[in-house]
N, C-alpha and C. Protein backbone atom coordinates (compact mmCIF):
# COMPACT_ATOMS: atom_id res chain seq x y z
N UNK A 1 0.82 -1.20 0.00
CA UNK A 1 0.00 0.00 0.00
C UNK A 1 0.86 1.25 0.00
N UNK A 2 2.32 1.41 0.76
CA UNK A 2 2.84 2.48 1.30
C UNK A 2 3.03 2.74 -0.68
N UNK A 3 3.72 1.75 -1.18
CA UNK A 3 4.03 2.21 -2.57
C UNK A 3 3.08 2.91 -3.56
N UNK A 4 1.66 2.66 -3.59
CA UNK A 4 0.71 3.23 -4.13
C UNK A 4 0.75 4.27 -3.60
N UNK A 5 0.57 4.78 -2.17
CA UNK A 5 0.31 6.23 -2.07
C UNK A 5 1.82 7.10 -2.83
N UNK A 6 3.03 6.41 -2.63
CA UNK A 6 3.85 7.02 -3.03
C UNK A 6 3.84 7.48 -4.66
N UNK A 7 3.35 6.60 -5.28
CA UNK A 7 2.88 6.32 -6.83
C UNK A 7 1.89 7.67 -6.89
N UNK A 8 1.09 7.52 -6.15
CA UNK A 8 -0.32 9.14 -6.43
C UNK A 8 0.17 9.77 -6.06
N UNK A 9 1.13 10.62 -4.91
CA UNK A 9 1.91 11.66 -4.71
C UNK A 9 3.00 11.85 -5.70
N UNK A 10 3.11 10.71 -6.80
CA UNK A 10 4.60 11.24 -7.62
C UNK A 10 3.70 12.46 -9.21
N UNK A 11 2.16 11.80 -9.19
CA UNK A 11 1.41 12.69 -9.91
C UNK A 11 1.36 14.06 -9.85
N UNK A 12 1.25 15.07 -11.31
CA UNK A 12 1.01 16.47 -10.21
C UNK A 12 -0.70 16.74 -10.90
N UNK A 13 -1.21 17.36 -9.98
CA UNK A 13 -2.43 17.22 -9.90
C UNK A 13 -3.31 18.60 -10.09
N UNK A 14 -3.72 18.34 -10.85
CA UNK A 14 -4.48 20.01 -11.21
C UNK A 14 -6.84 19.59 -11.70
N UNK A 15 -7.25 20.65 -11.26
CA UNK A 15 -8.51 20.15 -11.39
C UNK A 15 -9.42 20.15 -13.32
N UNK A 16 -9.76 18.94 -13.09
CA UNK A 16 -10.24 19.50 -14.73
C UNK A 16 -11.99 18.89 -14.61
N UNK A 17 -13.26 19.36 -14.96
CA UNK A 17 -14.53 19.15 -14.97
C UNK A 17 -14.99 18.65 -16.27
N UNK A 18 -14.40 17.55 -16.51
CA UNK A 18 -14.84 16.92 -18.01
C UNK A 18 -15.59 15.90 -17.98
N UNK A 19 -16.29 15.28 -18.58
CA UNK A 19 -17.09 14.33 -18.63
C UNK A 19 -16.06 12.93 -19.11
N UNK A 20 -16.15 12.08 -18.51
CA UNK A 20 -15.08 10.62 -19.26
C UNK A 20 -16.00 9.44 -18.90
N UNK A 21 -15.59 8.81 -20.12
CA UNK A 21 -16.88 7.71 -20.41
C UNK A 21 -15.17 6.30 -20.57
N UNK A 22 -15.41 5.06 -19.56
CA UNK A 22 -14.39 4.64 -19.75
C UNK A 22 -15.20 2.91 -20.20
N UNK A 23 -14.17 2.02 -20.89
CA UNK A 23 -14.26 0.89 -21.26
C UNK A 23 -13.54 -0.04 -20.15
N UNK A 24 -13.95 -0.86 -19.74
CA UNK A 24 -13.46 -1.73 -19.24
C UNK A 24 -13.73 -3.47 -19.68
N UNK A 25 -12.28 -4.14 -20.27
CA UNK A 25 -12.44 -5.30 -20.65
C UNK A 25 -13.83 -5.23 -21.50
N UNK A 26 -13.81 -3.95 -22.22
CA UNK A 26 -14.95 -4.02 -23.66
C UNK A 26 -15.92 -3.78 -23.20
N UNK A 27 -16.91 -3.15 -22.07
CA UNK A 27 -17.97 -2.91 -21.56
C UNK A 27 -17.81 -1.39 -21.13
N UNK A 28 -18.85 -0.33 -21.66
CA UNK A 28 -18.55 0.53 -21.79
C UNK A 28 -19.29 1.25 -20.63
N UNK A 29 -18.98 2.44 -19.65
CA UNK A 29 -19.71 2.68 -18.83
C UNK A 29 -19.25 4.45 -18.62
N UNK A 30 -20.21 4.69 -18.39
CA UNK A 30 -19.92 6.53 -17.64
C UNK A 30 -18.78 5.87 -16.34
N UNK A 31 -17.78 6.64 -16.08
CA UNK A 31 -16.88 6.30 -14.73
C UNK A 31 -17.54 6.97 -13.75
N UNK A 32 -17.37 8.05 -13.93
CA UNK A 32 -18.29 9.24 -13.21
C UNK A 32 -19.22 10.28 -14.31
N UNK A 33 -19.72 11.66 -13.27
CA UNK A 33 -19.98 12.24 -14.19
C UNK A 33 -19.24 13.27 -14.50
N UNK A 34 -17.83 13.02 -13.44
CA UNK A 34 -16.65 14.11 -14.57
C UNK A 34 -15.12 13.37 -14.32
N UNK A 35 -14.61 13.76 -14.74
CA UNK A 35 -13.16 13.50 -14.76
C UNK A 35 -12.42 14.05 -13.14
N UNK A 36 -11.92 13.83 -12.59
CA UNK A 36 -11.62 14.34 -11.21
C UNK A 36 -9.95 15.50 -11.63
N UNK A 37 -8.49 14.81 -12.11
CA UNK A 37 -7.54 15.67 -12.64
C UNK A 37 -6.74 14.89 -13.72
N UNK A 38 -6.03 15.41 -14.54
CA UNK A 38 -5.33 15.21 -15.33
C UNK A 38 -4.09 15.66 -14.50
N UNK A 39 -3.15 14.40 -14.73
CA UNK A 39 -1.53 15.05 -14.51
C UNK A 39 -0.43 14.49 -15.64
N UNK A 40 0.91 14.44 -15.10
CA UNK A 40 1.57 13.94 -16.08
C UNK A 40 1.60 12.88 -16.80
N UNK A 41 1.26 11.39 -15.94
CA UNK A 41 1.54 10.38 -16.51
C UNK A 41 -0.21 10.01 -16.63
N UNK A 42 -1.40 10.94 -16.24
CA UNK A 42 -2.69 10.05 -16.67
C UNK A 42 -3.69 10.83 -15.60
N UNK A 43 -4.83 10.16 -15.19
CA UNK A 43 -5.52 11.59 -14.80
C UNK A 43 -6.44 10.16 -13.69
N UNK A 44 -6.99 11.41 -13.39
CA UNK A 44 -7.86 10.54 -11.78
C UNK A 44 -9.34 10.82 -12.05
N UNK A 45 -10.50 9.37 -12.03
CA UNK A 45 -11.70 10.05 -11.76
C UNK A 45 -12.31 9.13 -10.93
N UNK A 46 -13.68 9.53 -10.75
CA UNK A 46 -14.64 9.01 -9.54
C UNK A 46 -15.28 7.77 -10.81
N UNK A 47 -15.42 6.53 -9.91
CA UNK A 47 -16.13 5.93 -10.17
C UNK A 47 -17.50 5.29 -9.13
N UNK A 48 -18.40 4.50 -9.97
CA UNK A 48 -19.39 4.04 -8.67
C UNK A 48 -19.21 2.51 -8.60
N UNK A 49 -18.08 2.08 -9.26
CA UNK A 49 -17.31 0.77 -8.86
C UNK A 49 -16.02 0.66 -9.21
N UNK A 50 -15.44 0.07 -8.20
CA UNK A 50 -14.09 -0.09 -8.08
C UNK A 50 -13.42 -0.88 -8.94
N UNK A 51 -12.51 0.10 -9.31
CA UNK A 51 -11.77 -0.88 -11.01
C UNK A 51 -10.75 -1.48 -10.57
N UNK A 52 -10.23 -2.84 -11.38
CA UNK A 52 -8.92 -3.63 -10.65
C UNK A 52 -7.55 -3.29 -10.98
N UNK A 53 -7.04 -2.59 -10.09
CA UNK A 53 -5.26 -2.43 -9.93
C UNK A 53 -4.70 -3.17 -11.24
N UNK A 54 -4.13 -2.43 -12.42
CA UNK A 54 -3.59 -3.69 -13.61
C UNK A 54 -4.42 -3.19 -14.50
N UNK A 55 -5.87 -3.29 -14.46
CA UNK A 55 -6.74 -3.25 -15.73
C UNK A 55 -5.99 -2.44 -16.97
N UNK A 56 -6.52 -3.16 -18.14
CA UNK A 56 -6.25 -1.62 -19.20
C UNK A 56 -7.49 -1.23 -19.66
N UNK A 57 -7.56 -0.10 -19.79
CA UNK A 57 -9.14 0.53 -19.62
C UNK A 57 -8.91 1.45 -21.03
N UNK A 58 -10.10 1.47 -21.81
CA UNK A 58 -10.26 2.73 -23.01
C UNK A 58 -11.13 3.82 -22.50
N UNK A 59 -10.19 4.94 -22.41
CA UNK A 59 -11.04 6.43 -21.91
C UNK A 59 -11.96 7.60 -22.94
N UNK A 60 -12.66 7.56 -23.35
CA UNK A 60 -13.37 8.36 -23.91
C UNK A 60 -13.90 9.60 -23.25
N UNK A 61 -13.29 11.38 -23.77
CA UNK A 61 -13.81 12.20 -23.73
C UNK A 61 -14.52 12.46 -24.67
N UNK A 62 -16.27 12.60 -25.05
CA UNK A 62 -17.13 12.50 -25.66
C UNK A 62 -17.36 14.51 -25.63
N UNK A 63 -16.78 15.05 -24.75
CA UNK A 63 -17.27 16.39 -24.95
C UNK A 63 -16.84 17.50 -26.09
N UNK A 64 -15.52 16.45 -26.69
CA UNK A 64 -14.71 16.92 -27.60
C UNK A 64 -15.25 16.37 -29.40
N UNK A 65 -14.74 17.38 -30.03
CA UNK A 65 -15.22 16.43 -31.24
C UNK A 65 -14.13 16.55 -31.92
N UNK A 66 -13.71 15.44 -32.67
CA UNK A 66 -14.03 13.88 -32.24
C UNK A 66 -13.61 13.52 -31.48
N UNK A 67 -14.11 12.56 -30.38
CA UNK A 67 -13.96 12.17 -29.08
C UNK A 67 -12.36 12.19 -28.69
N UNK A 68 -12.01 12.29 -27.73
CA UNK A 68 -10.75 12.13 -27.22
C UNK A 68 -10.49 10.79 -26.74
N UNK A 69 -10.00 9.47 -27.02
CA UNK A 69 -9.51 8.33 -26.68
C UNK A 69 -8.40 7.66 -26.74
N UNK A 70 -8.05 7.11 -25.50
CA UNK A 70 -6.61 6.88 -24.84
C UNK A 70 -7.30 5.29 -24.28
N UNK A 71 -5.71 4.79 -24.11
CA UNK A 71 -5.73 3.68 -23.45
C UNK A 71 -4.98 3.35 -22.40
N UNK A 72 -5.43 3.29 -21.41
CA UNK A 72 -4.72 3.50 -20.39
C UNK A 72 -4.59 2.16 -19.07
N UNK A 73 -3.93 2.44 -17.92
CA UNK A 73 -3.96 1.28 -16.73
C UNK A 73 -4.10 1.88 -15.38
N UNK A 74 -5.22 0.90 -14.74
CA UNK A 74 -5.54 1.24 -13.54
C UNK A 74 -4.41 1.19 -12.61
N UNK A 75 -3.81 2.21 -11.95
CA UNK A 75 -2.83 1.97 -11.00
C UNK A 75 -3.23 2.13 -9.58
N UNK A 76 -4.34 2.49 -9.57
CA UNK A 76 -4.54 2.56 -8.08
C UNK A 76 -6.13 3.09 -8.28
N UNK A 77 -6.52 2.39 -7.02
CA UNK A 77 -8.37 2.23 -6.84
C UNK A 77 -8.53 2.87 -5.23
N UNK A 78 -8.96 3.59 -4.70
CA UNK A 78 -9.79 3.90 -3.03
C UNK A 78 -11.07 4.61 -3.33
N UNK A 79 -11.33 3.93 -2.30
CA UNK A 79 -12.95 4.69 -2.20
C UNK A 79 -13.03 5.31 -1.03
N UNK A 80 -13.78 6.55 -1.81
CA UNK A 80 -13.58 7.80 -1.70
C UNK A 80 -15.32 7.90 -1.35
N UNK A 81 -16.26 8.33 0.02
CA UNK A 81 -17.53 8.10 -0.04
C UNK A 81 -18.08 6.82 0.14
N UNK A 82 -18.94 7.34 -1.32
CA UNK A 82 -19.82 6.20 -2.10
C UNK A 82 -19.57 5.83 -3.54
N UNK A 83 -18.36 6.09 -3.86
CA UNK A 83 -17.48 5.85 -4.69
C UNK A 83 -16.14 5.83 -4.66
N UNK A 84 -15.85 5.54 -5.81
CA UNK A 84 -13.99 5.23 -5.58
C UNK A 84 -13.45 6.35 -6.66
N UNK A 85 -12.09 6.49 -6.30
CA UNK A 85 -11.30 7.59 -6.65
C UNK A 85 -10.52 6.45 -7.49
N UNK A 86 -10.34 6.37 -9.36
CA UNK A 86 -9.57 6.01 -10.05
C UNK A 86 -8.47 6.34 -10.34
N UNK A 87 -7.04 5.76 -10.06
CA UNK A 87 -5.76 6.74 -11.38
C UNK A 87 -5.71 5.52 -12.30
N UNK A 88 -5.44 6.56 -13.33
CA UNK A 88 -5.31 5.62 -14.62
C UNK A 88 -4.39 6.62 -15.54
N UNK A 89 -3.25 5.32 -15.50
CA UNK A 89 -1.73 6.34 -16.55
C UNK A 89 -2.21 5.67 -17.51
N UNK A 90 -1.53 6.54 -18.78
CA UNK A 90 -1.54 6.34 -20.38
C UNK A 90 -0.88 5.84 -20.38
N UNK A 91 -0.76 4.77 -21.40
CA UNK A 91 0.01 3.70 -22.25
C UNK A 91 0.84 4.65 -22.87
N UNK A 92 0.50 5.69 -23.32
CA UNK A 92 1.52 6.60 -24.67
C UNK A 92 1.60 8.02 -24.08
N UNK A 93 2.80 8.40 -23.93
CA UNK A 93 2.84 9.79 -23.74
C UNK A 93 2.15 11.19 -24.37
N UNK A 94 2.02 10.51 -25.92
CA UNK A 94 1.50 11.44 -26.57
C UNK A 94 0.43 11.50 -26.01
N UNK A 95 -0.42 10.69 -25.51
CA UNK A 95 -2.07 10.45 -24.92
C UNK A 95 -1.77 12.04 -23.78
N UNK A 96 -1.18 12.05 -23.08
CA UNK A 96 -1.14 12.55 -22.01
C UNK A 96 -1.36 14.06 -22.76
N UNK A 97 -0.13 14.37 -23.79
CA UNK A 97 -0.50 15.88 -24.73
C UNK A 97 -1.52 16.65 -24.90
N UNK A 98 -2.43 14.97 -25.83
CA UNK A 98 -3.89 15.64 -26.00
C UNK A 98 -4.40 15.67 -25.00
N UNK A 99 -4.83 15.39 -24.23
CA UNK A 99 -5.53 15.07 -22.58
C UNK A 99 -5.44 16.54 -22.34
N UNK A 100 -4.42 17.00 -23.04
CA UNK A 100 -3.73 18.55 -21.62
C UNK A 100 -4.84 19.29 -22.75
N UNK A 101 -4.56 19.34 -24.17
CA UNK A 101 -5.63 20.27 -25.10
C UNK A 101 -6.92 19.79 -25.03
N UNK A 102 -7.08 18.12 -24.71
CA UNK A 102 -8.56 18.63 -24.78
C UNK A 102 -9.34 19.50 -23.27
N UNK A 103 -8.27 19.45 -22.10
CA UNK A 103 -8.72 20.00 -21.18
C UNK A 103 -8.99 21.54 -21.28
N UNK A 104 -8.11 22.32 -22.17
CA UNK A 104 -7.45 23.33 -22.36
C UNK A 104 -9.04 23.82 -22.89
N UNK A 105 -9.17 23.15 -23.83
CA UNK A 105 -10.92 23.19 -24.85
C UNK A 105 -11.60 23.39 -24.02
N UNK A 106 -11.88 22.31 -23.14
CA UNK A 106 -13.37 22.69 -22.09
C UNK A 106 -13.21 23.50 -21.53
N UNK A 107 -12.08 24.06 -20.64
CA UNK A 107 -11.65 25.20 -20.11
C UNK A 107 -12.01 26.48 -20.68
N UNK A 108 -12.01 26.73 -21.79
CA UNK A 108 -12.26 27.64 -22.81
C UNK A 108 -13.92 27.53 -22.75
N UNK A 109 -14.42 26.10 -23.17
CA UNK A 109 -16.04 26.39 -23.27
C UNK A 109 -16.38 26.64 -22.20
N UNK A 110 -16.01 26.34 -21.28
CA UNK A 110 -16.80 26.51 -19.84
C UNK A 110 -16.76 28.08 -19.22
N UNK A 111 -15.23 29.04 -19.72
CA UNK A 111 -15.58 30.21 -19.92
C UNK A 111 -16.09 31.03 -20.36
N UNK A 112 -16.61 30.59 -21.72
CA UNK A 112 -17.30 30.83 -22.51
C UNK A 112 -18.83 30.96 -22.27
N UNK A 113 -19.54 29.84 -21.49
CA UNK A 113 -20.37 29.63 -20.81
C UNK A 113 -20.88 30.47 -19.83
N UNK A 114 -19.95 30.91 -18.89
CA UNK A 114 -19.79 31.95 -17.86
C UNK A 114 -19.55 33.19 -18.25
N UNK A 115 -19.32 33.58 -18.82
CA UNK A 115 -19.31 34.82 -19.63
C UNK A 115 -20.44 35.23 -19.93
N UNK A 116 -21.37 34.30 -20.88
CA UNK A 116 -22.61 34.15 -21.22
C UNK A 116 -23.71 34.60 -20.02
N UNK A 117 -23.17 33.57 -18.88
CA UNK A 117 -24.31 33.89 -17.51
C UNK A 117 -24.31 34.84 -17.18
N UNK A 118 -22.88 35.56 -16.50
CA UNK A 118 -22.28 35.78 -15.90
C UNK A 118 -23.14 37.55 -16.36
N UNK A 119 -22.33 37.48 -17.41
CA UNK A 119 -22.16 39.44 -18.24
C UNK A 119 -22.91 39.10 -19.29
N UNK A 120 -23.83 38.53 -20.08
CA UNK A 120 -24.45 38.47 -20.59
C UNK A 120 -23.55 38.75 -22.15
N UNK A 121 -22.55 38.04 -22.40
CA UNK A 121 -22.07 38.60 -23.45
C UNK A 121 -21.62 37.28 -24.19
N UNK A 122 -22.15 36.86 -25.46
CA UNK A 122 -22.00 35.62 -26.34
C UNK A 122 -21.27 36.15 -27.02
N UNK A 123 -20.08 35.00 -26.95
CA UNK A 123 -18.68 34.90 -27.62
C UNK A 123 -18.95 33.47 -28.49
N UNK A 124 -18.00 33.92 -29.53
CA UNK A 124 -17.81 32.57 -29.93
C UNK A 124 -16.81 31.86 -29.93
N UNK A 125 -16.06 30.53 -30.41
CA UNK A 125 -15.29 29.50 -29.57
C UNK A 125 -14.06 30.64 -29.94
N UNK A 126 -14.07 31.13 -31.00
CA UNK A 126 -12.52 31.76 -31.53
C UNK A 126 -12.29 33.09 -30.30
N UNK A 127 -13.42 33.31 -30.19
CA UNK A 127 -13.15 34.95 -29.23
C UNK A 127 -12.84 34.63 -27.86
N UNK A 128 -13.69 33.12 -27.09
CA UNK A 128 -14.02 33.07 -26.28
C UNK A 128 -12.22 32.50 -25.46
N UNK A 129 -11.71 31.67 -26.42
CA UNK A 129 -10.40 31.12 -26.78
C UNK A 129 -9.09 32.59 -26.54
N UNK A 130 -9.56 33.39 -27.08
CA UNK A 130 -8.40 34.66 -27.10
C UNK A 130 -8.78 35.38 -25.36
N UNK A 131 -9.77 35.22 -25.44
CA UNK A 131 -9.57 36.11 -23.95
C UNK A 131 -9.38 34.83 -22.55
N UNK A 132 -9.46 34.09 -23.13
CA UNK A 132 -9.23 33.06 -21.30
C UNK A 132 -7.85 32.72 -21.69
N UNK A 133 -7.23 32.51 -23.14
CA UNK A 133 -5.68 32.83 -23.00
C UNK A 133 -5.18 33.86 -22.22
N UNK A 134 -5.77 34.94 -22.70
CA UNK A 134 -4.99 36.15 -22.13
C UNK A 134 -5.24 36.58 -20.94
N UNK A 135 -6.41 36.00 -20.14
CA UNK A 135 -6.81 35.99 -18.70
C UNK A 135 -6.18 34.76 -17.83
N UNK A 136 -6.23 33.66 -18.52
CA UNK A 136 -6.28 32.65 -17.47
C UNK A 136 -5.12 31.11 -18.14
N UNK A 137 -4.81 31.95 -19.42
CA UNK A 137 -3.25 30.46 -19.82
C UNK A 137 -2.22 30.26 -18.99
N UNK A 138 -1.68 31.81 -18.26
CA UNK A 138 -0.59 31.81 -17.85
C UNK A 138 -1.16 30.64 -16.47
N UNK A 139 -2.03 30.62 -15.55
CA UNK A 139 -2.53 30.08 -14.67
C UNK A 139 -2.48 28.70 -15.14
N UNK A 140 -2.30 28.32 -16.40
CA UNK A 140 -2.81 26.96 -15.91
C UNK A 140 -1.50 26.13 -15.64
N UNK A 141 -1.95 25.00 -15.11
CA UNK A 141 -0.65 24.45 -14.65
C UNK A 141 0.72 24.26 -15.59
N UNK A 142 1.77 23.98 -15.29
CA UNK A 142 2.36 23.98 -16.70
C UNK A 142 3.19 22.32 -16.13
N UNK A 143 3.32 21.35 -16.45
CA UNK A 143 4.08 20.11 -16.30
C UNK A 143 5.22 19.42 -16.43
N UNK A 144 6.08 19.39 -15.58
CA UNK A 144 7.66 19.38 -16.53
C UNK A 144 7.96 18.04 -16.72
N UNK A 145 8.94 16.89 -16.29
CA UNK A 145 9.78 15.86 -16.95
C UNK A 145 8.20 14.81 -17.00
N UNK A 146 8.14 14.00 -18.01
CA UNK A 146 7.17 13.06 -18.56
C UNK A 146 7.95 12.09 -17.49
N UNK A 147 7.85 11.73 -16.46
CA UNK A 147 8.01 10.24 -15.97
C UNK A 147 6.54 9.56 -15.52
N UNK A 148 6.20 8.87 -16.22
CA UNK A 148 4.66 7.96 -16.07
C UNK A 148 5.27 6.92 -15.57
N UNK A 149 6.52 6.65 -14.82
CA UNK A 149 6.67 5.17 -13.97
C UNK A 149 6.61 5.24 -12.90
């Protein structure tokens, strides 16, 4: 056990509100109803059953078009509640890249969104994109050496 926690503390951990729809052994299921974080080597979410330590699992972000899908391995399962808290690293580094843009995307729509509520002012994806760069890129996390072991 001491090694798993050491394994989730070697992650760095930043919050992302995405929707991920994951496969397990070919059976396809909502994990949760968002993604919990993305870090370097793979990202963490809530599930409402506990996945097995080892698995290789197919992750689908459906909020993106065309979907965002990675293949990844369960490294560690706790439950968290009335559910369990998933990590699951990528098989491929590159996986991890897109993961960071498609987060980058929702980030953008979801400002976009709020803007909308917020000040009553409809942007579209290109405008909405230039000002949460210039408000809120420098903020986002930035990730340095790729070690997913």
């Amino acid at each position: 056990m001491a090694s798993t926690e050491t394994h989730r503390r070697g992650f760095i951990r930043h919050p992302a509100d995405i929707p991920v729809d994951i496969a397990v052994g070919g059976a396809h299921r909502r994990a949760a109803p968002r993604m919990k974080d993305v870090s370097e080597g793979g990202l963490a979410c809530l599930s409402r059953r506990p996945l097995s330590v080892g698995a290789t699992v197919v992750l689908s972000i459906p909020l993106v078009q065309p979907p965002f899908r990675a293949t990844g391995e369960v490294v560690w399962c706790r439950r968290q509640g009335s559910a369990y808290e998933v990590g699951i690293r990528f098989a491929d580094a590159d996986d991890f890249f897109a993961a960071r843009m498609v987060e980058q995307v929702c980030q953008i729509e979801r400002y976009r969104q709020q803007v909308r509520r917020d000040e009553g002012r409809v942007l579209d994806a290109e405008a909405a994109a230039r000002e949460w760069i210039e408000r809120y890129a420098a903020g986002f996390p930035v990730l340095g050496n790729l070690n997913t072991h």
